[in-house]
Structures are given as structure tokens and as C-alpha cells.
PDB file of N, CA and C in Angstrom:
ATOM      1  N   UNK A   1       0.815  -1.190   0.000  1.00  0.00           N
ATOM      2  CA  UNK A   1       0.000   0.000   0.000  1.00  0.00           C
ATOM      3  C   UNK A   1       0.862   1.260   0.000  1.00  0.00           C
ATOM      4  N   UNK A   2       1.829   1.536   0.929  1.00  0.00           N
ATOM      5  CA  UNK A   2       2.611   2.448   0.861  1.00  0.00           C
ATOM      6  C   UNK A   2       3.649   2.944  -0.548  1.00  0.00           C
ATOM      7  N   UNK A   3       3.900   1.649  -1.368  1.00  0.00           N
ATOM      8  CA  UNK A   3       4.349   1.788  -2.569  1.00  0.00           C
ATOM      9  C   UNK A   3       4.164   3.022  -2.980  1.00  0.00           C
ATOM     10  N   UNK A   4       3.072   3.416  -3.371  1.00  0.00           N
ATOM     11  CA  UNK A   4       2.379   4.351  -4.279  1.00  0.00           C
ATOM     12  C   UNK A   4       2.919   5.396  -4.124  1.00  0.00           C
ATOM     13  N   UNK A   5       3.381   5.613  -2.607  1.00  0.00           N
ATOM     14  CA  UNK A   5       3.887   7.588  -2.772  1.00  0.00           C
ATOM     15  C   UNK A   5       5.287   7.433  -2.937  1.00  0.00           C
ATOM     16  N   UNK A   6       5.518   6.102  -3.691  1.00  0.00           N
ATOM     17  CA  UNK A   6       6.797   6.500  -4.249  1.00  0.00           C
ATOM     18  C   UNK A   6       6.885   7.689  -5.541  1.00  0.00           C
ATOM     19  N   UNK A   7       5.468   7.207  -6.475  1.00  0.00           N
ATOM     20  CA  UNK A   7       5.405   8.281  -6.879  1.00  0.00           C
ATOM     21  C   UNK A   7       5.540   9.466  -6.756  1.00  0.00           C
ATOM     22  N   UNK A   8       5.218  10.197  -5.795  1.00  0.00           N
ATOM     23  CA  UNK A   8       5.907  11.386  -5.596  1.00  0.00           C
ATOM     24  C   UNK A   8       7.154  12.185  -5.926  1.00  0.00           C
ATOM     25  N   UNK A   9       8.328  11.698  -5.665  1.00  0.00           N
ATOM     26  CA  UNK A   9       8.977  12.222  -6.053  1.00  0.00           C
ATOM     27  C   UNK A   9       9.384  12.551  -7.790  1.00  0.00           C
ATOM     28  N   UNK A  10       8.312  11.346  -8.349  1.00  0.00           N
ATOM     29  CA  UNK A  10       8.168  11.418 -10.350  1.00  0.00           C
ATOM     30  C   UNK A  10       7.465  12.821 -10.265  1.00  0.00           C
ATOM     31  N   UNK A  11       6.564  12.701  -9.761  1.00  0.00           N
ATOM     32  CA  UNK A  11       5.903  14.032 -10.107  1.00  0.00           C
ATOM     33  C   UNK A  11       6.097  15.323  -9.519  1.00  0.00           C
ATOM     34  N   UNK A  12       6.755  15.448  -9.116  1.00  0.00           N
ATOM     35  CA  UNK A  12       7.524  16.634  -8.012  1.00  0.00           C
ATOM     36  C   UNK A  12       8.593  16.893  -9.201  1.00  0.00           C
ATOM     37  N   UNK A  13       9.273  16.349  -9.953  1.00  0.00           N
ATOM     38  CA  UNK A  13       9.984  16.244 -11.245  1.00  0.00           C
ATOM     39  C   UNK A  13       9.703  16.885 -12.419  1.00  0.00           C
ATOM     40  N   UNK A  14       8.116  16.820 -12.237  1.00  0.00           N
ATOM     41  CA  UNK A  14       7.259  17.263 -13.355  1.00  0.00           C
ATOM     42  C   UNK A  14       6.126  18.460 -13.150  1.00  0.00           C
ATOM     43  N   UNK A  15       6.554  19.680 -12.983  1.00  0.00           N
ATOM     44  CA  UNK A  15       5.323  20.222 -12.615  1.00  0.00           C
ATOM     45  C   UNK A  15       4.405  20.260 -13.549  1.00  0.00           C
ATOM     46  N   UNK A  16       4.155  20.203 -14.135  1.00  0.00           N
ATOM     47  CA  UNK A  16       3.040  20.684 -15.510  1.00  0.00           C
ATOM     48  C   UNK A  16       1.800  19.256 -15.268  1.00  0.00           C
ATOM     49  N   UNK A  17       2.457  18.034 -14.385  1.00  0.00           N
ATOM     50  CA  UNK A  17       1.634  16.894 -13.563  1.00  0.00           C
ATOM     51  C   UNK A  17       0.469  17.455 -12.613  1.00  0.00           C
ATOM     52  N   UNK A  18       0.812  18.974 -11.727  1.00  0.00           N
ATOM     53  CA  UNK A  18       0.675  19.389 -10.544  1.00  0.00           C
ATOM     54  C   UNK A  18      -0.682  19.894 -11.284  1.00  0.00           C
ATOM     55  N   UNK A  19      -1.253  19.914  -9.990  1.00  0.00           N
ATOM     56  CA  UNK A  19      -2.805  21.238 -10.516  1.00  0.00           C
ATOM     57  C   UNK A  19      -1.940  22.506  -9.660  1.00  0.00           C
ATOM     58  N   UNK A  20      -2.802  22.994 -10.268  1.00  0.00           N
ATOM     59  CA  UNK A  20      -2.386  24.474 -10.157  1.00  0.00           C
ATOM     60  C   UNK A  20      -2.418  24.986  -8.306  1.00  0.00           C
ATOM     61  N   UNK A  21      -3.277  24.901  -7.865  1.00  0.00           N
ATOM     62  CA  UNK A  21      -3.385  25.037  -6.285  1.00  0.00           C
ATOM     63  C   UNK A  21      -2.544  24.717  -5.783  1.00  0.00           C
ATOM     64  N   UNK A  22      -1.976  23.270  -5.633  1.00  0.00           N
ATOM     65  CA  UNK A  22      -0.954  22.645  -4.724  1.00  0.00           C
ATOM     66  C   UNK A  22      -0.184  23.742  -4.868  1.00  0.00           C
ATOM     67  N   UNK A  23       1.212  23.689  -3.665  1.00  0.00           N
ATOM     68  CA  UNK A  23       1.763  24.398  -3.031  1.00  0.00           C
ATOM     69  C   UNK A  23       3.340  23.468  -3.870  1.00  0.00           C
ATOM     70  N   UNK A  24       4.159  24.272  -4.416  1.00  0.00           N
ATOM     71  CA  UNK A  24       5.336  24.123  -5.257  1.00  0.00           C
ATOM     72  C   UNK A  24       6.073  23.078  -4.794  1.00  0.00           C
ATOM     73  N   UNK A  25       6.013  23.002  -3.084  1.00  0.00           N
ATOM     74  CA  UNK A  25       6.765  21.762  -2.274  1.00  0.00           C
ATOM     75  C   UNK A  25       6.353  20.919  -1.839  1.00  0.00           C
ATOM     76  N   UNK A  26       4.705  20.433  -2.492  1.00  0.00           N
ATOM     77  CA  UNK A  26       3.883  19.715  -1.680  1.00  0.00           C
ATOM     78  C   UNK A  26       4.322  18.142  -1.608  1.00  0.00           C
ATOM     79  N   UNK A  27       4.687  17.788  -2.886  1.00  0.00           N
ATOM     80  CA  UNK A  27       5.555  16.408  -3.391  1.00  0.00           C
ATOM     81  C   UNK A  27       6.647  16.033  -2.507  1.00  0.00           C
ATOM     82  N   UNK A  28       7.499  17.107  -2.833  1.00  0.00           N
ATOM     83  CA  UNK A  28       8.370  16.747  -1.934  1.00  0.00           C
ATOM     84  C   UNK A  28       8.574  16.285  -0.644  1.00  0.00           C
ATOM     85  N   UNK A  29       7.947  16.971   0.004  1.00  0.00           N
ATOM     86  CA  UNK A  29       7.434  17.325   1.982  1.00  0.00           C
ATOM     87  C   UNK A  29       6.886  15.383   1.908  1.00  0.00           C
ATOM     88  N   UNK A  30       6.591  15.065   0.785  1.00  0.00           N
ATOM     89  CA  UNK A  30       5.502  13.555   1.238  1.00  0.00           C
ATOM     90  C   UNK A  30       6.553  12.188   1.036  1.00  0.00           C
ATOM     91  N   UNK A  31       8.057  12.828   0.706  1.00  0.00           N
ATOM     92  CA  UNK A  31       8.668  11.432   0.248  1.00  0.00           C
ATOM     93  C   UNK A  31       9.004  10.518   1.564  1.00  0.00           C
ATOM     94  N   UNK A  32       8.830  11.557   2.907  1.00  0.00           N
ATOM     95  CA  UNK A  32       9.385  10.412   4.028  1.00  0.00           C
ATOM     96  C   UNK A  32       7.809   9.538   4.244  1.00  0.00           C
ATOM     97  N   UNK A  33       6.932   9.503   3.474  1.00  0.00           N
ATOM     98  CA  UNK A  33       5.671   8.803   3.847  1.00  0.00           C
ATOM     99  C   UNK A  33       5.634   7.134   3.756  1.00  0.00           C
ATOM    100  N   UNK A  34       6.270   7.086   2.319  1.00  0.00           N
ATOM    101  CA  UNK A  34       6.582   5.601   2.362  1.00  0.00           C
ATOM    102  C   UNK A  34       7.074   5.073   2.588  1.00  0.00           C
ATOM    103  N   UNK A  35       8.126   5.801   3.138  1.00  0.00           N
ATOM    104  CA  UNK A  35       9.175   4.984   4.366  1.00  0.00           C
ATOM    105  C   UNK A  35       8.656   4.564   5.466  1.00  0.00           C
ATOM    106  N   UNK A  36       7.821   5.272   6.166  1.00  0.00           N
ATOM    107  CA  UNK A  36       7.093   5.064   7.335  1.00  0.00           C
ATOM    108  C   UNK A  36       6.022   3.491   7.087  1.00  0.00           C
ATOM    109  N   UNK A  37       5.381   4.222   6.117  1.00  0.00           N
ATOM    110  CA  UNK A  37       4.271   3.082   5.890  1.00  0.00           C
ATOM    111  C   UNK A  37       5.322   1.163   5.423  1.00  0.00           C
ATOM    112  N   UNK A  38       6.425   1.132   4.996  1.00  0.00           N
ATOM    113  CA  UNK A  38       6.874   0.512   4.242  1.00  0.00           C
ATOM    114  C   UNK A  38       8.175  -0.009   6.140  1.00  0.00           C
ATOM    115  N   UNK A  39       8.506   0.671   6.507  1.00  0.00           N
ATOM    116  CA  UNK A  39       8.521   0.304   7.779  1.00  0.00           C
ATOM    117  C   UNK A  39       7.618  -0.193   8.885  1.00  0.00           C
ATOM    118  N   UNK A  40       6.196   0.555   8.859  1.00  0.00           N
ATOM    119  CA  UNK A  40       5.792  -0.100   9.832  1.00  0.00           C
ATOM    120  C   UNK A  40       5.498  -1.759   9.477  1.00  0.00           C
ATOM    121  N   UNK A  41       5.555  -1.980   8.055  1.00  0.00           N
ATOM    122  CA  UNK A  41       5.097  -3.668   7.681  1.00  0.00           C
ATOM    123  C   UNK A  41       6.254  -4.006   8.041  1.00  0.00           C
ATOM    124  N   UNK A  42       7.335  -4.234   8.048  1.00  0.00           N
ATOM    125  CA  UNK A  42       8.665  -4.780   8.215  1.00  0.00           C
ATOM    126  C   UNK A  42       8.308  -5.049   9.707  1.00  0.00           C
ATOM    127  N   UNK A  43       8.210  -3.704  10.563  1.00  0.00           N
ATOM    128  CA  UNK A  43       8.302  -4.064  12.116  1.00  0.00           C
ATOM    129  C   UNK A  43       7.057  -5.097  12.568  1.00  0.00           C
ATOM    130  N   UNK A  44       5.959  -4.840  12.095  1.00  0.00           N
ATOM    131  CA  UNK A  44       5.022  -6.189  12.309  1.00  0.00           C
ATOM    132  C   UNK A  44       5.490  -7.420  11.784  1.00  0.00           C
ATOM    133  N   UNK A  45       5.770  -7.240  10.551  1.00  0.00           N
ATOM    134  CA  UNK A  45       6.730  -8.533  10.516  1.00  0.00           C
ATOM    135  C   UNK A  45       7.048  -9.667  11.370  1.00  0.00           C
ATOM    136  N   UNK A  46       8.282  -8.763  11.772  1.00  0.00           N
ATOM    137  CA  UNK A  46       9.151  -9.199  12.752  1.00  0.00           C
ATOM    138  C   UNK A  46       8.456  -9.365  13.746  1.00  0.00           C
ATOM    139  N   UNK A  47       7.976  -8.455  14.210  1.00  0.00           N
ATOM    140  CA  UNK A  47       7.271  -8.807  15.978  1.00  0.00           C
ATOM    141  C   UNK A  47       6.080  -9.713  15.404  1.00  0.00           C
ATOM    142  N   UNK A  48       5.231 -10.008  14.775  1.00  0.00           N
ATOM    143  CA  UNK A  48       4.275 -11.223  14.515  1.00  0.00           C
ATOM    144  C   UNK A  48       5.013 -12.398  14.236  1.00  0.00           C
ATOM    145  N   UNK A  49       6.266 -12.344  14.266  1.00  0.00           N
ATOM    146  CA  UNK A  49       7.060 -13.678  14.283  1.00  0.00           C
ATOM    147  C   UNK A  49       7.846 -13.887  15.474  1.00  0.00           C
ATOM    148  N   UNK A  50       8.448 -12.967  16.221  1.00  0.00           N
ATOM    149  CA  UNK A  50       9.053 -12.651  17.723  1.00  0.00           C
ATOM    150  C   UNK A  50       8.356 -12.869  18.391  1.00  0.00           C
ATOM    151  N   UNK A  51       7.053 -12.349  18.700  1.00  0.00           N
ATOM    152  CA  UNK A  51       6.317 -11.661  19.760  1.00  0.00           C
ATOM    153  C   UNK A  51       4.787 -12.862  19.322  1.00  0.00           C
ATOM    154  N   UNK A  52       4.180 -12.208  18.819  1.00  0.00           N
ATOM    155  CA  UNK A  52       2.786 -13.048  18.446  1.00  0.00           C
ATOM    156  C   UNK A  52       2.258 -12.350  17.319  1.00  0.00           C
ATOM    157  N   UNK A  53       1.754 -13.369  16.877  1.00  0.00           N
ATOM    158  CA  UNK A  53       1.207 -12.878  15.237  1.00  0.00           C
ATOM    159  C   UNK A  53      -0.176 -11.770  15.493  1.00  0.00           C
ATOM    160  N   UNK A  54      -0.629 -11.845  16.896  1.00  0.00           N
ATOM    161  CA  UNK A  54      -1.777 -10.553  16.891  1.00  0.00           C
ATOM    162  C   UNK A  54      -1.503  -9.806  17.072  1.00  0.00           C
ATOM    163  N   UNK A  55      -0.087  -9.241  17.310  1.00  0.00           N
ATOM    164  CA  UNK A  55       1.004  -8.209  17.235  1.00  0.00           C
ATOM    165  C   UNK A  55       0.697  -7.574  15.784  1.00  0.00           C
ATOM    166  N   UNK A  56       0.611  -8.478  14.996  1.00  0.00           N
ATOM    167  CA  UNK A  56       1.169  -7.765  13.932  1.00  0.00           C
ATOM    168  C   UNK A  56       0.092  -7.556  13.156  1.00  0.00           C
ATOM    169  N   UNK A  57      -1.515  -8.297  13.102  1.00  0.00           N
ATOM    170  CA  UNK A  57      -2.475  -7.932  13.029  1.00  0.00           C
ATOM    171  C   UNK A  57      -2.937  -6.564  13.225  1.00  0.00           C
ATOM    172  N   UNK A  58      -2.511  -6.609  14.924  1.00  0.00           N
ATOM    173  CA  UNK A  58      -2.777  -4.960  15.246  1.00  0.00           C
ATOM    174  C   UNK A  58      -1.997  -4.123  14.150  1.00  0.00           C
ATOM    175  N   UNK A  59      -0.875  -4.110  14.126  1.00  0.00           N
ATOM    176  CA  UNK A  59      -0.250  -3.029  13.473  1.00  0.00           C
ATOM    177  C   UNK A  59      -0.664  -2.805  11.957  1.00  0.00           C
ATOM    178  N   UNK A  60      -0.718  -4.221  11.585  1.00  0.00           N
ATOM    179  CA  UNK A  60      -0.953  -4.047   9.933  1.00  0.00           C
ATOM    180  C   UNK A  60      -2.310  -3.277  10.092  1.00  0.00           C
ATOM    181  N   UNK A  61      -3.404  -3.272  10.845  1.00  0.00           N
ATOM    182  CA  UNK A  61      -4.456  -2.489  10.978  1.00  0.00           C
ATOM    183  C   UNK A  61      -4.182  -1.269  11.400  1.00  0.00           C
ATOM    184  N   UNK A  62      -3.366  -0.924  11.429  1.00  0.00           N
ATOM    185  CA  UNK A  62      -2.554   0.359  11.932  1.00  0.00           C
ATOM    186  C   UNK A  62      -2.465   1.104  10.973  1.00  0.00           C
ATOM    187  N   UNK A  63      -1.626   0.405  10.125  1.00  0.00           N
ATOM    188  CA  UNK A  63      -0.756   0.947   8.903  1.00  0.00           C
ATOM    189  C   UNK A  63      -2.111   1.287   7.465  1.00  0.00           C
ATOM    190  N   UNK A  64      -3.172   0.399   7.363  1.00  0.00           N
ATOM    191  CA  UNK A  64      -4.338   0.711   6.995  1.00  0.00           C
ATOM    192  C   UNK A  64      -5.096   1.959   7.123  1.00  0.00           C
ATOM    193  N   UNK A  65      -4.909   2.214   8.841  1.00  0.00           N
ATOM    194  CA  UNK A  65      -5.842   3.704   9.092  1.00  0.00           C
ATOM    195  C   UNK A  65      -3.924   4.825   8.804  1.00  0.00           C
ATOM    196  N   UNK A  66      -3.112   4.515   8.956  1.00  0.00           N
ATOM    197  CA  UNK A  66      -1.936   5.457   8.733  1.00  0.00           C
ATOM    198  C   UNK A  66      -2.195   6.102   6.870  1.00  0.00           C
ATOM    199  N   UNK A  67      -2.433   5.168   6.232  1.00  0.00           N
ATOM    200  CA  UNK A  67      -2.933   5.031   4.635  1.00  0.00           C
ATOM    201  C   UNK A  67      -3.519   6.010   4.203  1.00  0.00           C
ATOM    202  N   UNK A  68      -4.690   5.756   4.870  1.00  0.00           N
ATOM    203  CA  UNK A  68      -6.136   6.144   4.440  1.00  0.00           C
ATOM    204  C   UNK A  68      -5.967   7.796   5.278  1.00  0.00           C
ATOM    205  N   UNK A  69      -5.012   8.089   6.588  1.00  0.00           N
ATOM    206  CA  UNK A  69      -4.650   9.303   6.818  1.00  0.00           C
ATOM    207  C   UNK A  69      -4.508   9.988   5.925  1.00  0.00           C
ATOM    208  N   UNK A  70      -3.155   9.927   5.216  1.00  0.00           N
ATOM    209  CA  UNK A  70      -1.760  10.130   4.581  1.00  0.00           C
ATOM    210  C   UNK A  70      -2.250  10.321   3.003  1.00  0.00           C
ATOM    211  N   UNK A  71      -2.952   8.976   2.687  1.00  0.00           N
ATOM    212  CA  UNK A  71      -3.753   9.245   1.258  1.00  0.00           C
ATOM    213  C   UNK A  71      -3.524  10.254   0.110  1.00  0.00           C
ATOM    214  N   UNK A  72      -4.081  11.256   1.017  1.00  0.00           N
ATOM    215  CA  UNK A  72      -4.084  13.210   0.259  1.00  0.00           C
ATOM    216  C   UNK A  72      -3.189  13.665   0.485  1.00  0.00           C
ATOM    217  N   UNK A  73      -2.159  13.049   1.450  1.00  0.00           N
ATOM    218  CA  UNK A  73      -1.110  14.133   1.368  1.00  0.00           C
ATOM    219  C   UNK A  73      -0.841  14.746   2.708  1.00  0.00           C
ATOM    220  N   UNK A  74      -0.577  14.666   3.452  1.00  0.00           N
ATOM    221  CA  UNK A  74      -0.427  14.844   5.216  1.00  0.00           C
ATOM    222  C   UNK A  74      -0.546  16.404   5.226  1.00  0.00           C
ATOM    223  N   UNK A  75       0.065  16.961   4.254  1.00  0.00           N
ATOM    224  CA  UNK A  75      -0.074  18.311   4.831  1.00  0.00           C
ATOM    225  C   UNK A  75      -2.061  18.949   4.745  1.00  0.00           C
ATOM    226  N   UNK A  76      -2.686  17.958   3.666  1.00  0.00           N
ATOM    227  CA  UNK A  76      -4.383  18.348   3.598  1.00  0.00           C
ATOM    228  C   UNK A  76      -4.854  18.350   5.106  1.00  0.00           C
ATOM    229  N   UNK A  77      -4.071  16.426   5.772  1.00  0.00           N
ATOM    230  CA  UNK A  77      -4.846  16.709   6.617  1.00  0.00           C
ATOM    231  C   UNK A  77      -4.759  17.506   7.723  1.00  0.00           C
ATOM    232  N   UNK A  78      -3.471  18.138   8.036  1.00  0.00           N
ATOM    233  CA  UNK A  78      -3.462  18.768   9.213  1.00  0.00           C
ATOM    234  C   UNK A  78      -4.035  19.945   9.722  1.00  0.00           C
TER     235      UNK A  78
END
């Protein structure tokens, strides 16, 4: 799921991609997103194999509502 805002930084590359509103640095500001999201699966991972697999249930349900946050762009939602 987190994949996707890899895109970002393609289109941060390309303004003429952008609508006109967004803010010149909006792309950019979003590339630490899929790191996060693309980390928190790794750390459930691990702890649903360490710890207990409803460990990691929880989190992957985590990383779902982190998603569906993040989606638009973190700076929409704040």
C-alpha cells in the first residue's frame, strides 16, 4: 500500500503533472511517507514472528488507518 507515494517524487519532477493550487513543495514534503508506511510492515513482521502474530495484526491495521490518513497528502490533513 505504501508503494504508491513513491510516486511522488516522479511528479515533483514534473510540474506541468501538478494542478495548479498545490503548493510548489507539496511532493516533496511527502517522500518520508513511504518509508514510514513501508517500515511499519517490516516491524510487524518481525514482531508477529518474535512476539505473536496478533502483534502484527494490530499493526498491519494500523498501517491501513496510517494510509487512508496520509492518502491526500499529510499536509491536507493537518
Amino acid at each position: 500500500m505504501a508503494g504508491g507515494y513513491f510516486v511522488f517524487p516522479h511528479v515533483y519532477r514534473y510540474p506541468d503533472l501538478l494542478r495548479p493550487e498545490l503548493p510548489a513543495g507539496f511532493f516533496a514534503s511527502q517522500v518520508l511517507l513511504p518509508i514510514v508506511g513501508i517500515a511499519l510492515y517490516v516491524v510487524a513482521a518481525l514482531l508477529g514472528r518474535l512476539v505473536h502474530p496478533l502483534v502484527a495484526v494490530g499493526i498491519f491495521a494500523a498501517v491501513v488507518g496510517y494510509d487512508a490518513w496520509t492518502g491526500q497528502g499529510l499536509d491536507s490533513r493537518l
